[in-house]
Protein backbone atom coordinates (compact mmCIF):
# COMPACT_ATOMS: atom_id res chain seq x y z
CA UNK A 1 16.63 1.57 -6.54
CA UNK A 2 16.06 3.97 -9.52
CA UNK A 3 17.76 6.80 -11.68
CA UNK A 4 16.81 10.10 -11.85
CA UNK A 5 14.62 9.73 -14.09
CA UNK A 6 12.23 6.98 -12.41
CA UNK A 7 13.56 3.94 -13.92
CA UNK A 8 13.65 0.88 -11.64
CA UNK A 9 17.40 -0.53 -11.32
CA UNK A 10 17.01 -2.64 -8.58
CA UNK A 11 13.74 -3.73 -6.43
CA UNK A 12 14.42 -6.24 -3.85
CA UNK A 13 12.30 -7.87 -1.24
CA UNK A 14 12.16 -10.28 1.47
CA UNK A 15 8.83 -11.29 3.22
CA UNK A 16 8.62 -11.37 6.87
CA UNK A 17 8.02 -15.41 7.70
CA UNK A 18 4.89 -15.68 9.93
CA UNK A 19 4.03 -19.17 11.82
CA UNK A 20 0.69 -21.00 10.47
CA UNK A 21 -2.12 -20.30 11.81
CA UNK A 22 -0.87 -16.71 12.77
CA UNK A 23 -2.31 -13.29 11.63
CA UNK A 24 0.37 -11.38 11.57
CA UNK A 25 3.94 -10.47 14.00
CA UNK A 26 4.03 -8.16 17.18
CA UNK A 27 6.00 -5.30 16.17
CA UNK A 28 9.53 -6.67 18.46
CA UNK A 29 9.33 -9.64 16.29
CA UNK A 30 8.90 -8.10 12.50
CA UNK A 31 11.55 -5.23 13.98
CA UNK A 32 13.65 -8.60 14.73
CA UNK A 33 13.70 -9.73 11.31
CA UNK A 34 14.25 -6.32 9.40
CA UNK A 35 17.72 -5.98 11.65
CA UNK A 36 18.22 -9.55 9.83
CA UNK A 37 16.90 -9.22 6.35
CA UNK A 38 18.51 -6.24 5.58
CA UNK A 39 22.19 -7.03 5.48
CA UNK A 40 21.52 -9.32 2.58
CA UNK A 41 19.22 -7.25 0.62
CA UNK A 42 21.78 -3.98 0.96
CA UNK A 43 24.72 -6.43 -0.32
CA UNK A 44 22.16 -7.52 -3.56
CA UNK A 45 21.25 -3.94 -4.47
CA UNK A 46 25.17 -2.85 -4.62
CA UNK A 47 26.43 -5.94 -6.18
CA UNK A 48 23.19 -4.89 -9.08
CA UNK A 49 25.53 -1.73 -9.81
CA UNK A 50 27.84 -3.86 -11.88
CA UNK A 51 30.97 -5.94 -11.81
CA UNK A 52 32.86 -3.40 -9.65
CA UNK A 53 30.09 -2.60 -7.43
CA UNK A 54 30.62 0.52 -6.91
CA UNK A 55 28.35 3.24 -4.97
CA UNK A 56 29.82 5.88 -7.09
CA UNK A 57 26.55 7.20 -9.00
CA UNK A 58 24.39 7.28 -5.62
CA UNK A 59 23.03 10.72 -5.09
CA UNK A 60 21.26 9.90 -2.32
CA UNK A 61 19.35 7.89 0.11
CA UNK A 62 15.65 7.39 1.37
CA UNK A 63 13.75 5.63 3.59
CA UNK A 64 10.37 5.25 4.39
CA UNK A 65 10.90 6.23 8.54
CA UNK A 66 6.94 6.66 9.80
CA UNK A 67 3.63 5.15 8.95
CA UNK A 68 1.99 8.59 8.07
CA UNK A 69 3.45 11.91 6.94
CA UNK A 70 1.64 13.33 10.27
CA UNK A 71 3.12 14.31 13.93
CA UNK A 72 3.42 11.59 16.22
CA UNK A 73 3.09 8.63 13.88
CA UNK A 74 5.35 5.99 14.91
CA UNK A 75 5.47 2.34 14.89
CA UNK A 76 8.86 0.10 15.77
CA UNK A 77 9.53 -1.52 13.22
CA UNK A 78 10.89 1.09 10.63
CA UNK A 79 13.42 2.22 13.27
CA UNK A 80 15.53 -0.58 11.12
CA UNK A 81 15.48 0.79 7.61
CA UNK A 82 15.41 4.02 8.85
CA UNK A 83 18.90 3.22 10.84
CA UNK A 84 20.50 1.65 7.85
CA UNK A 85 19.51 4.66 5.78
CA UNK A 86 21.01 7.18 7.99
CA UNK A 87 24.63 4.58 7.79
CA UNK A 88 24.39 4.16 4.55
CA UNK A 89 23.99 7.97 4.07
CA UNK A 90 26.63 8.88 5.83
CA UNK A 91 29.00 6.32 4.90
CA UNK A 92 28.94 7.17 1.01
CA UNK A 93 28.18 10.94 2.24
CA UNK A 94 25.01 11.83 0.40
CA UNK A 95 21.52 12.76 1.70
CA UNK A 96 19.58 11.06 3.31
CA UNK A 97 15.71 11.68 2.65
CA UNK A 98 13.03 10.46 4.88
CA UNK A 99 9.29 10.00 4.03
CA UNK A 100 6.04 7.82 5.12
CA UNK A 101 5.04 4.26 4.26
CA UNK A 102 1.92 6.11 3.16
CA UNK A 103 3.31 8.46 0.95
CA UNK A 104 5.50 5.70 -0.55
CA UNK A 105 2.53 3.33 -1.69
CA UNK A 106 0.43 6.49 -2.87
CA UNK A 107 4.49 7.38 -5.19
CA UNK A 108 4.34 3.72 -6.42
CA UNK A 109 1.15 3.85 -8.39
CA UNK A 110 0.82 7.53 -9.14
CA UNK A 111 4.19 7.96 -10.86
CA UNK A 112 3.94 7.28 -14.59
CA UNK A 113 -0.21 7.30 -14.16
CA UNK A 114 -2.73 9.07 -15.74
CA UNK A 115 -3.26 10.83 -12.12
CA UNK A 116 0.81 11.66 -12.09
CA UNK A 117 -0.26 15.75 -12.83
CA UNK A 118 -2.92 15.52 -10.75
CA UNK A 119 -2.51 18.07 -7.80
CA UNK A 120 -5.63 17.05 -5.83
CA UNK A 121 -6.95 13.69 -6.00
CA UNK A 122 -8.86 10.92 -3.20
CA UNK A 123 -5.81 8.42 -2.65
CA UNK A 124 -7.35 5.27 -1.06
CA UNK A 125 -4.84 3.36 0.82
CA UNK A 126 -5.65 -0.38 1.00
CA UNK A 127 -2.86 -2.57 3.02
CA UNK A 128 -3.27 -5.36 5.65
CA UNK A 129 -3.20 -2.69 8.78
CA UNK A 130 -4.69 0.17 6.70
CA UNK A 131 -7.99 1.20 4.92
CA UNK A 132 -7.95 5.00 4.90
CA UNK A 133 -9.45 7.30 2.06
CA UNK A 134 -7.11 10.38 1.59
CA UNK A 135 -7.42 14.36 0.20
CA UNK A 136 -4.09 14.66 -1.78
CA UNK A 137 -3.17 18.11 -2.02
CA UNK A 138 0.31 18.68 -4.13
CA UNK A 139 2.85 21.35 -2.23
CA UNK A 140 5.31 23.95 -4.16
CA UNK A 141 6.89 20.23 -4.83
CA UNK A 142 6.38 17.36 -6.66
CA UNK A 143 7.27 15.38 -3.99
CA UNK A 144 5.46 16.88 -1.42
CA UNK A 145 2.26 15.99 -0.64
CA UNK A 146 -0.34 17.25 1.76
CA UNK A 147 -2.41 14.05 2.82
CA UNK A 148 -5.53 14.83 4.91
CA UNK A 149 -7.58 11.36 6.18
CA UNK A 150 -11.16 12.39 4.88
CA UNK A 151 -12.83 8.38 5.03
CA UNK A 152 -12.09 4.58 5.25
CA UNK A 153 -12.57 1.98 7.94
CA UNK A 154 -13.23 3.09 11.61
CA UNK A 155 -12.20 -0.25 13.49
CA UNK A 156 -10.45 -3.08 11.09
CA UNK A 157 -8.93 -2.86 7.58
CA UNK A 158 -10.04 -4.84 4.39
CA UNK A 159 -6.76 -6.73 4.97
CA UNK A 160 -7.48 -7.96 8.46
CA UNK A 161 -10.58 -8.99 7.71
CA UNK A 162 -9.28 -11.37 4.84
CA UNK A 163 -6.49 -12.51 6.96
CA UNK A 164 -8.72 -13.55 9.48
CA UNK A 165 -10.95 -14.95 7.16
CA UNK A 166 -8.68 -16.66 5.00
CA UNK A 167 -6.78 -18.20 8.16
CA UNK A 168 -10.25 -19.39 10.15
CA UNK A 169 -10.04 -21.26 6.80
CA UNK A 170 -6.59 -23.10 7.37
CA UNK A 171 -5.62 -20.64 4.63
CA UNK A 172 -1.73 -19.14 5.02
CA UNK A 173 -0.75 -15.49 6.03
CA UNK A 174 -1.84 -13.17 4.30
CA UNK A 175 -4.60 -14.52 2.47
CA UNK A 176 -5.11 -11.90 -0.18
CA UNK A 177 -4.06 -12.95 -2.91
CA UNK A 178 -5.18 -16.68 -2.41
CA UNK A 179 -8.29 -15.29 -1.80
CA UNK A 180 -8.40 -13.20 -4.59
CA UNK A 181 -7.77 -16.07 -6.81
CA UNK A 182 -10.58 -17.97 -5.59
CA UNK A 183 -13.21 -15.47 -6.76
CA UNK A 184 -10.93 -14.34 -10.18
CA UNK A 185 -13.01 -14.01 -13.04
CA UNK A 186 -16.35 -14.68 -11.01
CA UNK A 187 -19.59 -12.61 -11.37
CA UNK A 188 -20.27 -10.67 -7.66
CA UNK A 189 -22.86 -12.23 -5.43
CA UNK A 190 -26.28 -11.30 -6.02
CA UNK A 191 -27.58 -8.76 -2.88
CA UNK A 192 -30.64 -11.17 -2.52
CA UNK A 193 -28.07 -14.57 -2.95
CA UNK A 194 -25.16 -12.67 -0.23
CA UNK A 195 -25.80 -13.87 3.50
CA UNK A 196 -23.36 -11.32 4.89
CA UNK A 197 -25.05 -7.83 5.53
CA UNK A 198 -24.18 -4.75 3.73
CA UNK A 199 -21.43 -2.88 4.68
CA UNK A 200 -23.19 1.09 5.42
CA UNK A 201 -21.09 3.75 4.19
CA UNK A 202 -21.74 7.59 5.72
CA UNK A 203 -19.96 10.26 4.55
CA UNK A 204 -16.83 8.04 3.33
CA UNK A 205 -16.56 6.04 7.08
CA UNK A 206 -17.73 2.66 7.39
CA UNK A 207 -17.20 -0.41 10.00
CA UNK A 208 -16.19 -3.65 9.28
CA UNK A 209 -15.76 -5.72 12.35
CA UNK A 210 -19.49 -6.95 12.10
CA UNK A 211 -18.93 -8.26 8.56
CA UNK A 212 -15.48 -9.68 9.69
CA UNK A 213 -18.13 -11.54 12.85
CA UNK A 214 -20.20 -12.57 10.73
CA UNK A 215 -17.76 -14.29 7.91
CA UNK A 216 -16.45 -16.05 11.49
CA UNK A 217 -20.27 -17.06 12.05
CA UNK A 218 -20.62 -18.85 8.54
CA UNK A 219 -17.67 -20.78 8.31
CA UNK A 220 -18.09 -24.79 7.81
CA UNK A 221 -22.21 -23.60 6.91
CA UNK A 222 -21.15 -22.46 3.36
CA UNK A 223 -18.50 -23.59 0.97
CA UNK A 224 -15.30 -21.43 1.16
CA UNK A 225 -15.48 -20.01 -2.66
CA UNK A 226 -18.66 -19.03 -1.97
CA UNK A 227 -18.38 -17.08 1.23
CA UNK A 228 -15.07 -15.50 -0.01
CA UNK A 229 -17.07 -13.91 -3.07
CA UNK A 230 -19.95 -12.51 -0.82
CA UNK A 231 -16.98 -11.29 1.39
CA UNK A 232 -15.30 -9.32 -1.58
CA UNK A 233 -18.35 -8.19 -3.28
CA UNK A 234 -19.25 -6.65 -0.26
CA UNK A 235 -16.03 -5.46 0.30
CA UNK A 236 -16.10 -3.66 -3.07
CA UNK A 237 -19.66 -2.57 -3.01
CA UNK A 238 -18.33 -0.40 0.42
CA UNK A 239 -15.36 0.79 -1.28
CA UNK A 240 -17.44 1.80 -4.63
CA UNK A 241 -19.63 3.55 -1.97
CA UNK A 242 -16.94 5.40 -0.23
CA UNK A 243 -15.30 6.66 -3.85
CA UNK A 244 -19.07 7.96 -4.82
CA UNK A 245 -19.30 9.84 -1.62
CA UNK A 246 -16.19 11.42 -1.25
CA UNK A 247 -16.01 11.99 -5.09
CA UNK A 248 -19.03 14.37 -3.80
CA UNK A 249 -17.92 15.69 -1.01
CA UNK A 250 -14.53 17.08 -2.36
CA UNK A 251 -15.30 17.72 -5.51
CA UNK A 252 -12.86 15.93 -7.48
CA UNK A 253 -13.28 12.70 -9.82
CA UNK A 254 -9.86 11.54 -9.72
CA UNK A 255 -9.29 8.48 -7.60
CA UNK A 256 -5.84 6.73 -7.45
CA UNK A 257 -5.87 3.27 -5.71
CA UNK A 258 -2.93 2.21 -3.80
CA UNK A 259 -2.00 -0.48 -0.64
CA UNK A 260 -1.83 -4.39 -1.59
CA UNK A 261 -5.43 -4.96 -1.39
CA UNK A 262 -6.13 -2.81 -4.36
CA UNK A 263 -4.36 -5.15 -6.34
CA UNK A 264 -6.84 -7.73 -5.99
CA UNK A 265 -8.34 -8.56 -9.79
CA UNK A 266 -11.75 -8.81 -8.43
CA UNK A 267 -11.84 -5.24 -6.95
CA UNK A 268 -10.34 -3.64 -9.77
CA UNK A 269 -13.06 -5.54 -12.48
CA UNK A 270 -15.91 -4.52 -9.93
CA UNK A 271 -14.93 -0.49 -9.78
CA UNK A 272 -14.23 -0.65 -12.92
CA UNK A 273 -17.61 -0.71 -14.17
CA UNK A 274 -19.35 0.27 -10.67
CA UNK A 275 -16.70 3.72 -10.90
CA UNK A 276 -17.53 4.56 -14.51
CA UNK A 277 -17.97 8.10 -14.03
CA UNK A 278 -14.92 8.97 -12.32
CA UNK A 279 -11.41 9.16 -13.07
CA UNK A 280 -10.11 5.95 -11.30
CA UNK A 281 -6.13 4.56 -11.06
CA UNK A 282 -4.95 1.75 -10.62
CA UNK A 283 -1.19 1.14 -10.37
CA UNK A 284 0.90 -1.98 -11.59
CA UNK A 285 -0.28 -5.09 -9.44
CA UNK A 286 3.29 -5.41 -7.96
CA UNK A 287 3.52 -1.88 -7.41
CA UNK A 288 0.50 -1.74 -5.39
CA UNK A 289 1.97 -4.09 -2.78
CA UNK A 290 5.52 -1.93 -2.69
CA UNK A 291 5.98 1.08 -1.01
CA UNK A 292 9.85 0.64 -1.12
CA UNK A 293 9.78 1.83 -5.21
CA UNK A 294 7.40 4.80 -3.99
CA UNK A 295 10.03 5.79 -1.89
CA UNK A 296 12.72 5.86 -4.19
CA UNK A 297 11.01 7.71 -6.45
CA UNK A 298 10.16 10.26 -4.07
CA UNK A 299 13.75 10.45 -2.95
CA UNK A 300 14.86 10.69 -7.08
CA UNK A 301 12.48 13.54 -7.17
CA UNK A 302 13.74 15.47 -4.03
CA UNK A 303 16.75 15.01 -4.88
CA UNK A 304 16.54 16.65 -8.34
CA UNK A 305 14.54 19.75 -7.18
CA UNK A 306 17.13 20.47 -4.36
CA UNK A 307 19.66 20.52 -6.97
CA UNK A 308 21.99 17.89 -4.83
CA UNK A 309 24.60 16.98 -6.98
CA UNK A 310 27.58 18.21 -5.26
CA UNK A 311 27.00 15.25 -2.56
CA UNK A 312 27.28 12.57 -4.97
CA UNK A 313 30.51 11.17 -4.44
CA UNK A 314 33.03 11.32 -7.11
């Protein structure tokens, strides 16, 4: 929740529980358990209003309804927030605003960055399902993106492949940000010290399903700190790669960094230095794992520039 003028009021959030062992929930399941989380989280945010509670100063709603601001994009499980927006909506009769998961996580980090006037930037979008590079193009409004997928991962995303690595080690899902902390503060493996092949990167588009194999192939050979470094110093060798390339290709040097996995310490220290040249962002660490504050924002801003005032209720 925030005011019209981007402050955060109210972020709430309630992680999906997934069995040991497990990399990740079939989308009937997480759907399952958004129909039950949300109740209680929609009862926190009002009683955050004040003593009385009261909706009275909501101007409007939004809701993050799609995975990608594209045609056909669909997936299950946001047909839950996306019905409790439309209630809520109608119930305290103001707009309701939908947008994409994407564009929500790309909101979270840009707003209030040195990137926020940018109108045509690379966006990469790092989650545990997603590792796309992508052309940001601002519309006639703020809140309007076009988002065109120019690069990324062709077969799994960074996340997967530390889930799966971190839970072949008897590590919990996800493994992230345990895994990030392993290597925090570490120098990068050497290229003549790493066993694990370098990941290729043409024209922004890599694979990573044979470095995912071969993490699989190594496991009880070398000792888990050390295999989770090579894995994220390759990991941020291919993404330095892909931001050099595409950098190129577009002609642009600003680079804004969104998705959970970009809030790993490690790959923020390595392109740091390895991304000198170019005009990288990253956003807030929590911010980069929230797409529900990109949303809000993105609903603030629509609201203001359609002037909808005369739906807040009085």
């Amino acid at each position: 929740m925030v005011n019209q003028e981007g402050r955060n009021l109210c972020n709430l959030q309630k992680y999906l529980e997934v069995k040991k062992g497990e990399r990740g929930l079939r989308q009937s399941v997480a759907l399952f358990q958004h129909v039950n989380n949300l109740p209680q989280l929609i009862e926190e945010a009002f009683s955050s209003l004040g003593g009385t509670g009261t909706p009275a100063e909501i101007g409007c709603i939004s809701v993050s309804a799609r995975p990608r601001p594209v045609e056909g994009s669909y997936m299950p499980c946001f047909q839950a927030g996306l019905s409790s927006a439309r209630q809520l909506a109608a119930a305290l009769k103001v707009p309701c605003y939908t947008f994409s998961h994407q564009e929500g996580h790309i909101e979270a980090v840009r707003f209030g960055s040195p990137l926020e006037k940018s109108r045509r930037f690379i966006s990469f979008h790092f989650s545990g399902g997603t590792t796309e590079a992508l052309l940001a193009e601002e519309g006639s409004a703020s809140w309007d993106l076009g988002i065109t997928i120019v690069g990324g991962s062709k077969d799994l995303a960074l996340g997967q492949v530390l889930d799966r690595t971190g839970v072949a080690m008897g590590m919990e899902f996800p493994c992230g940000q345990a895994m990030d902390h392993m290597v925090r503060g570490l120098e990068p493996t050497c290229p003549k010290d790493n066993l694990l092949p370098k990941i290729k990167c043409q024209d922004g588009l890599i694979n990573l399903s044979g470095i995912e194999t071969k993490c699989q192939r190594l496991l009880g050979q070398v000792p888990r700190q050390e295999l989770t470094l090579m894995l994220f110093t390759r990991l941020a060798e291919a993404v330095a790669d892909m931001s050099s390339q595409l950098s190129d290709i577009y002609n642009t040097k600003d680079i804004l960094f969104a998705g959970g996995v970009s809030a790993s310490r490690f790959i923020r220290d390595y392109l740091s230095k390895a991304l000198a040249g170019l005009h990288i962002c990253f956003g807030e660490p929590a911010l980069c794992t929230d797409n529900a504050v990109g949303i809000a924002l993105l609903g603030g801003k629509k609201y203001g520039s359609e002037a909808c005032n005369s739906f807040t209720t009085e």
